[in-house]
PDB file of N, CA and C in Angstrom:
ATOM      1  N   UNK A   1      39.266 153.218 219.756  1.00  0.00           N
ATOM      2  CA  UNK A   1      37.882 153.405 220.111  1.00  0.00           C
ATOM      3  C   UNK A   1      37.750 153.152 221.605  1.00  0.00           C
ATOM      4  N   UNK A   2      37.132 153.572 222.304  1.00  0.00           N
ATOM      5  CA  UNK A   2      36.513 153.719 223.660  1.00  0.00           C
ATOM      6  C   UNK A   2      36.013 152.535 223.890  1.00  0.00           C
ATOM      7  N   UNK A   3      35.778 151.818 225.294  1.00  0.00           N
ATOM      8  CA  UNK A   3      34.912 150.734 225.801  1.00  0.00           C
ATOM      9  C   UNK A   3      33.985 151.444 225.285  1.00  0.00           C
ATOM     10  N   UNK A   4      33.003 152.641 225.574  1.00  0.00           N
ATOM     11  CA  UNK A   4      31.780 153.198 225.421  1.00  0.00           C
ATOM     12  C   UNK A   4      31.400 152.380 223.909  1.00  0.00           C
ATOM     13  N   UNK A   5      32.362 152.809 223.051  1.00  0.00           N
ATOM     14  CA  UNK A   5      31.909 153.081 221.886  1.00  0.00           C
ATOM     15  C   UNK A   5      32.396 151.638 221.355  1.00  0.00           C
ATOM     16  N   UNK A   6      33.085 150.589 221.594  1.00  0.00           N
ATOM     17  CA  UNK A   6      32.510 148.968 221.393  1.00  0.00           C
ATOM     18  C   UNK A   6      31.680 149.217 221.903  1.00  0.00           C
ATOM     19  N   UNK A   7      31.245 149.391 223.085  1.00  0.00           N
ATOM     20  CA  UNK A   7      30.130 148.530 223.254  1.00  0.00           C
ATOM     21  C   UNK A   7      28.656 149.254 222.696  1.00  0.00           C
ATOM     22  N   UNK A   8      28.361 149.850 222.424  1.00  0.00           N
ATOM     23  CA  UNK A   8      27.904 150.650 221.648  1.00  0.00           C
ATOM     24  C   UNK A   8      27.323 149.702 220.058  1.00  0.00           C
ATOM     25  N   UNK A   9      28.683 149.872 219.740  1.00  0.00           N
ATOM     26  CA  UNK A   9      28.791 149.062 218.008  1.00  0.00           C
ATOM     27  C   UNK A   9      28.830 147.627 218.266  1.00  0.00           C
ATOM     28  N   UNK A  10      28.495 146.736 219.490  1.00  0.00           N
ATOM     29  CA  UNK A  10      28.696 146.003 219.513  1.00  0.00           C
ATOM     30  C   UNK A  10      26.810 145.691 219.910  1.00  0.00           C
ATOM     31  N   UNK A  11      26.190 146.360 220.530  1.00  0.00           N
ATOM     32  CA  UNK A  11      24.979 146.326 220.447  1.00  0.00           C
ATOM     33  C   UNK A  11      24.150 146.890 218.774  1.00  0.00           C
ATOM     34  N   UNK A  12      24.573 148.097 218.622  1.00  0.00           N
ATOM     35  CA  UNK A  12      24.065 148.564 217.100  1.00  0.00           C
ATOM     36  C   UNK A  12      24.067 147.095 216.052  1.00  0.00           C
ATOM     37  N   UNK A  13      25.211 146.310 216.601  1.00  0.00           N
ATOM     38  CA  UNK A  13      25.758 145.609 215.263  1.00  0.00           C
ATOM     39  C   UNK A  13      24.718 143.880 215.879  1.00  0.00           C
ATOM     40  N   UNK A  14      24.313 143.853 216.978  1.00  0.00           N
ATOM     41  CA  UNK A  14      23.093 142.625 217.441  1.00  0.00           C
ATOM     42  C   UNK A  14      22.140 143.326 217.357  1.00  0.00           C
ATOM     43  N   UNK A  15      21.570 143.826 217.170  1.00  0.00           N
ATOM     44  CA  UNK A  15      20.226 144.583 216.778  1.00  0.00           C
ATOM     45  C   UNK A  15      20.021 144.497 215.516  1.00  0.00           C
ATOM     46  N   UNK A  16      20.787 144.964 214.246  1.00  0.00           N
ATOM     47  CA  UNK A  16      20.920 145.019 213.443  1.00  0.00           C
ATOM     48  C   UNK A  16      20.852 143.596 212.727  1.00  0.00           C
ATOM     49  N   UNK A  17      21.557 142.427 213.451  1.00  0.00           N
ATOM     50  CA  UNK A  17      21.357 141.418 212.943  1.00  0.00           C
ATOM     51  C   UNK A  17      20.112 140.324 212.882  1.00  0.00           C
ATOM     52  N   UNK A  18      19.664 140.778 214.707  1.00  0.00           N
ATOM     53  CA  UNK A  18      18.657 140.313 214.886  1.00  0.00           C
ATOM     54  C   UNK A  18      17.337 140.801 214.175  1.00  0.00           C
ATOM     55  N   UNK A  19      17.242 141.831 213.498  1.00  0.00           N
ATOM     56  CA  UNK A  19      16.062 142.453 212.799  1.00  0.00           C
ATOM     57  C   UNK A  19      15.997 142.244 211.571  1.00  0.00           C
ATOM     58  N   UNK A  20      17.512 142.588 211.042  1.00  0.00           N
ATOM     59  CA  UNK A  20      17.390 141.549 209.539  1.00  0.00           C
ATOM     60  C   UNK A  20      17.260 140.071 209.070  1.00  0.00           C
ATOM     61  N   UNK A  21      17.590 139.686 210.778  1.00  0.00           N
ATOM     62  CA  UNK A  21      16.896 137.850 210.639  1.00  0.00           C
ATOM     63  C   UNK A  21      15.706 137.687 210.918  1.00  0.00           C
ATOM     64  N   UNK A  22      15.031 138.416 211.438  1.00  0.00           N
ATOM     65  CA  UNK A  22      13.473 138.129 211.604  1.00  0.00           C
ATOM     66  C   UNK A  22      12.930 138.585 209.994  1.00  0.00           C
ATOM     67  N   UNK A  23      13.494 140.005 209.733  1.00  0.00           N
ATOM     68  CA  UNK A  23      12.922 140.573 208.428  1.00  0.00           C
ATOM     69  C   UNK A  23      13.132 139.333 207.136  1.00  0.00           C
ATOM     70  N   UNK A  24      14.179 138.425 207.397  1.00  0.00           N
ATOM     71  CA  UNK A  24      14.021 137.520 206.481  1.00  0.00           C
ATOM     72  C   UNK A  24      13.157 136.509 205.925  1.00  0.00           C
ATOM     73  N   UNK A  25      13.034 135.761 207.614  1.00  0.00           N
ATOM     74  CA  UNK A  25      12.315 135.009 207.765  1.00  0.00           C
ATOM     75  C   UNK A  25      10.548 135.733 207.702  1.00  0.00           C
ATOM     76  N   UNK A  26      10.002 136.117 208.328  1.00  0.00           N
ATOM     77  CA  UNK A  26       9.111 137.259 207.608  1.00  0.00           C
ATOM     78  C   UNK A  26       8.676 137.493 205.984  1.00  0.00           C
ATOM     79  N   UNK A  27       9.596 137.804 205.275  1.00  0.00           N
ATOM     80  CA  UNK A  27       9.673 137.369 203.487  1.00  0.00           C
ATOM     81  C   UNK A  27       9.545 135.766 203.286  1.00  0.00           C
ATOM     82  N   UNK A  28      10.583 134.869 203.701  1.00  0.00           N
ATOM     83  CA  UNK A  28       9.764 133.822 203.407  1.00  0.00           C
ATOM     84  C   UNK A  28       8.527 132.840 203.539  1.00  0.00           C
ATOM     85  N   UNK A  29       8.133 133.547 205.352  1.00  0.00           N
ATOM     86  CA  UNK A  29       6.439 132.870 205.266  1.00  0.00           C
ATOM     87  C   UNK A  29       5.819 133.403 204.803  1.00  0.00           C
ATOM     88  N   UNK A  30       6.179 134.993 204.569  1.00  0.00           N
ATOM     89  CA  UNK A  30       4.606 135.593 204.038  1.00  0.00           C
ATOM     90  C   UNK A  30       5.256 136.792 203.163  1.00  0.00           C
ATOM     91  N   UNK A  31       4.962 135.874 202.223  1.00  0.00           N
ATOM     92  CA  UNK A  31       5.664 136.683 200.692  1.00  0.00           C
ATOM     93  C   UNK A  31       4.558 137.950 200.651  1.00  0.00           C
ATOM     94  N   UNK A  32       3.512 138.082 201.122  1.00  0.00           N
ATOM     95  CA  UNK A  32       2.623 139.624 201.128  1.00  0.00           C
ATOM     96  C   UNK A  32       2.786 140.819 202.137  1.00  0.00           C
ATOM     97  N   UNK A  33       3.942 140.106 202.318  1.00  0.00           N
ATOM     98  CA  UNK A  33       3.680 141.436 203.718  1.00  0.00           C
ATOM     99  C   UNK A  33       4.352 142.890 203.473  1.00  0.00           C
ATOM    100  N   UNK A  34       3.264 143.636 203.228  1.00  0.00           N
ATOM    101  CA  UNK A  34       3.236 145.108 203.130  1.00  0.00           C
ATOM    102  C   UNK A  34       4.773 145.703 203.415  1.00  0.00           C
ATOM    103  N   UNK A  35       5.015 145.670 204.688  1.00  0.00           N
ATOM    104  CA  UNK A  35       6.064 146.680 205.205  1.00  0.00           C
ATOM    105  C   UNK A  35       7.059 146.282 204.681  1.00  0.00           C
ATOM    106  N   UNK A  36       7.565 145.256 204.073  1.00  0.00           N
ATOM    107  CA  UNK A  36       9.248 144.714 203.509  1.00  0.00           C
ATOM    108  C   UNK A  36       9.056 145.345 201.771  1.00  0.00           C
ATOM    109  N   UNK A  37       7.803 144.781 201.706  1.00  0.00           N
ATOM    110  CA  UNK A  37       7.894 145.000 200.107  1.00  0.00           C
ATOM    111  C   UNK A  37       7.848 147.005 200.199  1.00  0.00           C
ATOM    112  N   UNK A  38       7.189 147.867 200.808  1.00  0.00           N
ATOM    113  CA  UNK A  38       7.545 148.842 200.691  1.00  0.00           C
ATOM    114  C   UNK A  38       8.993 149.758 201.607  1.00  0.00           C
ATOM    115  N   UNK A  39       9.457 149.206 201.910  1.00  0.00           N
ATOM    116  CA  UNK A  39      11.256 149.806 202.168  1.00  0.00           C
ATOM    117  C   UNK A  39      12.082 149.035 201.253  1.00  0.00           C
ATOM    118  N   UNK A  40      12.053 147.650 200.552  1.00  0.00           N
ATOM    119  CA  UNK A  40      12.665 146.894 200.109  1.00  0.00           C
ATOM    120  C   UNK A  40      11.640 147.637 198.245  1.00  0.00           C
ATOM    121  N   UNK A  41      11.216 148.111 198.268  1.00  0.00           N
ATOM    122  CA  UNK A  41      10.528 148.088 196.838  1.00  0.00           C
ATOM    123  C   UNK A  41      11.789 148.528 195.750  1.00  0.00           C
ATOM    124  N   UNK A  42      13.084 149.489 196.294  1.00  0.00           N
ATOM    125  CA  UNK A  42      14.060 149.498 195.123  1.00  0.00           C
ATOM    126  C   UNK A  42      15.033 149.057 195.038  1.00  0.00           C
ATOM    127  N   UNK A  43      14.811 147.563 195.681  1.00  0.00           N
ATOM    128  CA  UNK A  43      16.232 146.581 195.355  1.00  0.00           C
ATOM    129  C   UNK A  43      15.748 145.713 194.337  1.00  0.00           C
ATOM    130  N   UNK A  44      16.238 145.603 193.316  1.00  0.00           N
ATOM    131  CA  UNK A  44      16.289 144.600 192.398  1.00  0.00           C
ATOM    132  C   UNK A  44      15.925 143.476 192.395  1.00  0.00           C
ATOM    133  N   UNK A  45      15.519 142.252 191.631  1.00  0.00           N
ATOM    134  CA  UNK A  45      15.606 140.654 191.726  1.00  0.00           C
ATOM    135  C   UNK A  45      14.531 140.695 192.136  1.00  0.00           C
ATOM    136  N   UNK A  46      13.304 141.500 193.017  1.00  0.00           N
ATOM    137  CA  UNK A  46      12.260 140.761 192.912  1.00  0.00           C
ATOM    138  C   UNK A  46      12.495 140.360 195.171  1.00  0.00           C
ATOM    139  N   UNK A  47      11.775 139.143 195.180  1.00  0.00           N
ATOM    140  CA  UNK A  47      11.903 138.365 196.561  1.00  0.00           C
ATOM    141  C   UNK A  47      13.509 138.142 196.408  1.00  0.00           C
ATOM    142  N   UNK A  48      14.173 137.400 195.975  1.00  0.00           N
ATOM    143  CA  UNK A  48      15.173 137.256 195.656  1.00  0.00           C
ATOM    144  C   UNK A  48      16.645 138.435 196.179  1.00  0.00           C
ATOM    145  N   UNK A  49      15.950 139.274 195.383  1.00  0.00           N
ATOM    146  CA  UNK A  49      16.898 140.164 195.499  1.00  0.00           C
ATOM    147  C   UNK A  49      16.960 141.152 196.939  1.00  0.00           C
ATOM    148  N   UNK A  50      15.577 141.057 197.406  1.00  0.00           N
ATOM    149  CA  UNK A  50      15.285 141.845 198.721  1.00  0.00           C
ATOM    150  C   UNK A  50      15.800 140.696 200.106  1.00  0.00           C
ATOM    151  N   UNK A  51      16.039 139.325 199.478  1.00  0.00           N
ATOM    152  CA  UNK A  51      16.371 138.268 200.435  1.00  0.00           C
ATOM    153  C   UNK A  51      17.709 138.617 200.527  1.00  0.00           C
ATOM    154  N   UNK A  52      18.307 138.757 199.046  1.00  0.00           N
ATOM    155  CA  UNK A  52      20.139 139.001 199.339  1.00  0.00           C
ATOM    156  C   UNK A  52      20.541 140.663 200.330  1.00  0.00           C
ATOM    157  N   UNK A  53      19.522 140.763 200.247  1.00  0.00           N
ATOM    158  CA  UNK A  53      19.607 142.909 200.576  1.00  0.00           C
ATOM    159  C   UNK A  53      19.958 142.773 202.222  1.00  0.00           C
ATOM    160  N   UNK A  54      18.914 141.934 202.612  1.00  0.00           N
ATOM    161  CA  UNK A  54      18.470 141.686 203.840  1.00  0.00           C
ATOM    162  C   UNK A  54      19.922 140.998 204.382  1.00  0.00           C
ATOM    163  N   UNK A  55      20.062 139.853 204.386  1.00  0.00           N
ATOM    164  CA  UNK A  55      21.595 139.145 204.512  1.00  0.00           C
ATOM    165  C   UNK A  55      22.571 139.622 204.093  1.00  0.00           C
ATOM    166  N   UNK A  56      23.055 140.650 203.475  1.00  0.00           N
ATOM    167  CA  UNK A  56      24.063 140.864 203.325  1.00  0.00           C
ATOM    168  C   UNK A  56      23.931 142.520 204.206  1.00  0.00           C
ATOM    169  N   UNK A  57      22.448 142.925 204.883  1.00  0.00           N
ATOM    170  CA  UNK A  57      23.047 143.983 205.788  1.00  0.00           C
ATOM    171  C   UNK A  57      22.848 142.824 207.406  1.00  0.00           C
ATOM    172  N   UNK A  58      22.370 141.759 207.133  1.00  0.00           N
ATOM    173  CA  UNK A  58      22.742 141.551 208.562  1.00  0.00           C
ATOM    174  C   UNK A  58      24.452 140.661 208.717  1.00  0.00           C
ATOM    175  N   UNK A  59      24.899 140.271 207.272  1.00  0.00           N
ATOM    176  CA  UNK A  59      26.217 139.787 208.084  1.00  0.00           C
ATOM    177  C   UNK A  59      27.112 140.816 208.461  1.00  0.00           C
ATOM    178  N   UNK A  60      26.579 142.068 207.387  1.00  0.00           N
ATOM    179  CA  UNK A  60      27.468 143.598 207.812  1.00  0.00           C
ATOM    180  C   UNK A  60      27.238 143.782 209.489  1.00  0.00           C
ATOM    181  N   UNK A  61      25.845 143.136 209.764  1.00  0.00           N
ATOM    182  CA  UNK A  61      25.697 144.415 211.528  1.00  0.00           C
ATOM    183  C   UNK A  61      26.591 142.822 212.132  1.00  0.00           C
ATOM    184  N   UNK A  62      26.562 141.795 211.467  1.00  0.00           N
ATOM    185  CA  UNK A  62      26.974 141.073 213.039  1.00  0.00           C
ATOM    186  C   UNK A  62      28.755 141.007 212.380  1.00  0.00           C
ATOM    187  N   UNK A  63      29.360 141.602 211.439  1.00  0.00           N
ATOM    188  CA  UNK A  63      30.863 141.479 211.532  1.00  0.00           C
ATOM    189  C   UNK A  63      31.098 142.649 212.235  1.00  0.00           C
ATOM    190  N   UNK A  64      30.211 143.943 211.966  1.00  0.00           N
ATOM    191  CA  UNK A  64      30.608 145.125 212.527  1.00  0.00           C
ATOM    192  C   UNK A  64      30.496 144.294 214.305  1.00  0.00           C
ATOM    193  N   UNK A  65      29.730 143.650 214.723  1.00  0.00           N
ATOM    194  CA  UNK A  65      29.634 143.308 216.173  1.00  0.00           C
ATOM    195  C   UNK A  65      30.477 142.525 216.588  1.00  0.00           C
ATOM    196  N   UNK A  66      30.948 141.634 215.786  1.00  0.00           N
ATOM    197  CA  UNK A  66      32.242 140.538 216.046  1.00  0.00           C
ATOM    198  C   UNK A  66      33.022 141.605 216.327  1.00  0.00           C
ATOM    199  N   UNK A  67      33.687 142.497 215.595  1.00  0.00           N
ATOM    200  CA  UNK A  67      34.762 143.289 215.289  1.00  0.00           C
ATOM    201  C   UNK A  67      34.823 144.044 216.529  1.00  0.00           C
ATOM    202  N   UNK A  68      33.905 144.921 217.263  1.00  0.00           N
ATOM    203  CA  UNK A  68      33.185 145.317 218.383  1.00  0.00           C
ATOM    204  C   UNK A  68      33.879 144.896 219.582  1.00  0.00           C
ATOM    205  N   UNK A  69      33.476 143.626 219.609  1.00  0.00           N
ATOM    206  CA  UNK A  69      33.142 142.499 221.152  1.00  0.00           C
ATOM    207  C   UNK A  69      35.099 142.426 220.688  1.00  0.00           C
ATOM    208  N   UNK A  70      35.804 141.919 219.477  1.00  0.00           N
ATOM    209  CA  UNK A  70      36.822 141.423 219.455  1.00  0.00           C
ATOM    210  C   UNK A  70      37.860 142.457 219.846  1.00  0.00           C
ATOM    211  N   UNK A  71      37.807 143.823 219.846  1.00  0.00           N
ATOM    212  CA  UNK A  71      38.641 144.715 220.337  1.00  0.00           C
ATOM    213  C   UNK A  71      38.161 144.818 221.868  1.00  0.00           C
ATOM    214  N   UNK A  72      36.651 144.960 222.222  1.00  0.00           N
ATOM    215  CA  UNK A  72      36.497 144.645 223.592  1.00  0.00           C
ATOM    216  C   UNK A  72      37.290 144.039 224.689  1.00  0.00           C
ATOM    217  N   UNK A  73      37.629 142.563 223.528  1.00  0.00           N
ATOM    218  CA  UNK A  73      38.028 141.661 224.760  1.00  0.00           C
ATOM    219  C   UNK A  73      39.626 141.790 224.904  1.00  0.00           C
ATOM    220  N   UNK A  74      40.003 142.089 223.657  1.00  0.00           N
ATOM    221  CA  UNK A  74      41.240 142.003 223.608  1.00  0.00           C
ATOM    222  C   UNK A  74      41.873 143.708 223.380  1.00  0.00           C
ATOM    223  N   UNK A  75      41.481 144.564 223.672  1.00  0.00           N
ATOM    224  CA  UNK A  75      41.896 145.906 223.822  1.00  0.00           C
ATOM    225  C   UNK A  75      42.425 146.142 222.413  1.00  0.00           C
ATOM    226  N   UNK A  76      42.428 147.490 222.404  1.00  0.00           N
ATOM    227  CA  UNK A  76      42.722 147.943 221.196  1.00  0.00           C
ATOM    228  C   UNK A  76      44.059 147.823 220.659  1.00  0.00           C
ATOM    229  N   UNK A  77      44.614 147.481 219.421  1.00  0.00           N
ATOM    230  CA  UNK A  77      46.476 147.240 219.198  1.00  0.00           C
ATOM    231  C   UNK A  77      46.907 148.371 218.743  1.00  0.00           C
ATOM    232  N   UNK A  78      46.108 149.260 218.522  1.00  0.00           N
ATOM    233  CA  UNK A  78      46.969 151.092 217.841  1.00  0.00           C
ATOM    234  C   UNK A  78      48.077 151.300 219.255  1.00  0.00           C
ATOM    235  N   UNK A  79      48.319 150.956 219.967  1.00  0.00           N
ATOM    236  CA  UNK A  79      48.836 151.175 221.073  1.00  0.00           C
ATOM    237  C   UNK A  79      48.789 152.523 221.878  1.00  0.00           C
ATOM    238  N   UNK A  80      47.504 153.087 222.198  1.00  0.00           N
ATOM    239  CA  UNK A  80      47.596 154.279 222.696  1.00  0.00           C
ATOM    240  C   UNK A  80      46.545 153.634 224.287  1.00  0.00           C
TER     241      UNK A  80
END
């Protein structure tokens, strides 16, 4: 992969995390809030289940960003 394109997936993947941590926190002060319950309305479990939905796409954006920054720093090993 390209510097371009870490760094790229390395921003996609902090964005991503940072929005699904606010979107969390968000569900737990205010269990009414319109906009989660309608994008989140066909995950399962209820609050519950839209809490696991949420965390398990933000540890996806911040490993995709670890993964990112970690070829960044240390160049790519395919050896080309």
């Amino acid at each position: 992969m390209s510097k371009g394109g870490c760094i790229a997936l390395e921003a996609a993947g902090t964005g991503i995390t940072a929005l699904s941590a606010q979107a969390v926190i968000r569900a737990l002060l205010g269990q009414e809030s319109e906009s989660l319950r309608s994008v989140l309305a066909w995950a399962p479990g209820g609050l519950s289940g839209r809490l696991a939905l949420l965390v398990c796409i933000g540890l996806a954006g911040a490993a995709s960003g670890a993964r990112a920054h970690t070829r960044l720093l240390h160049g790519s090993r395919t050896g080309r």
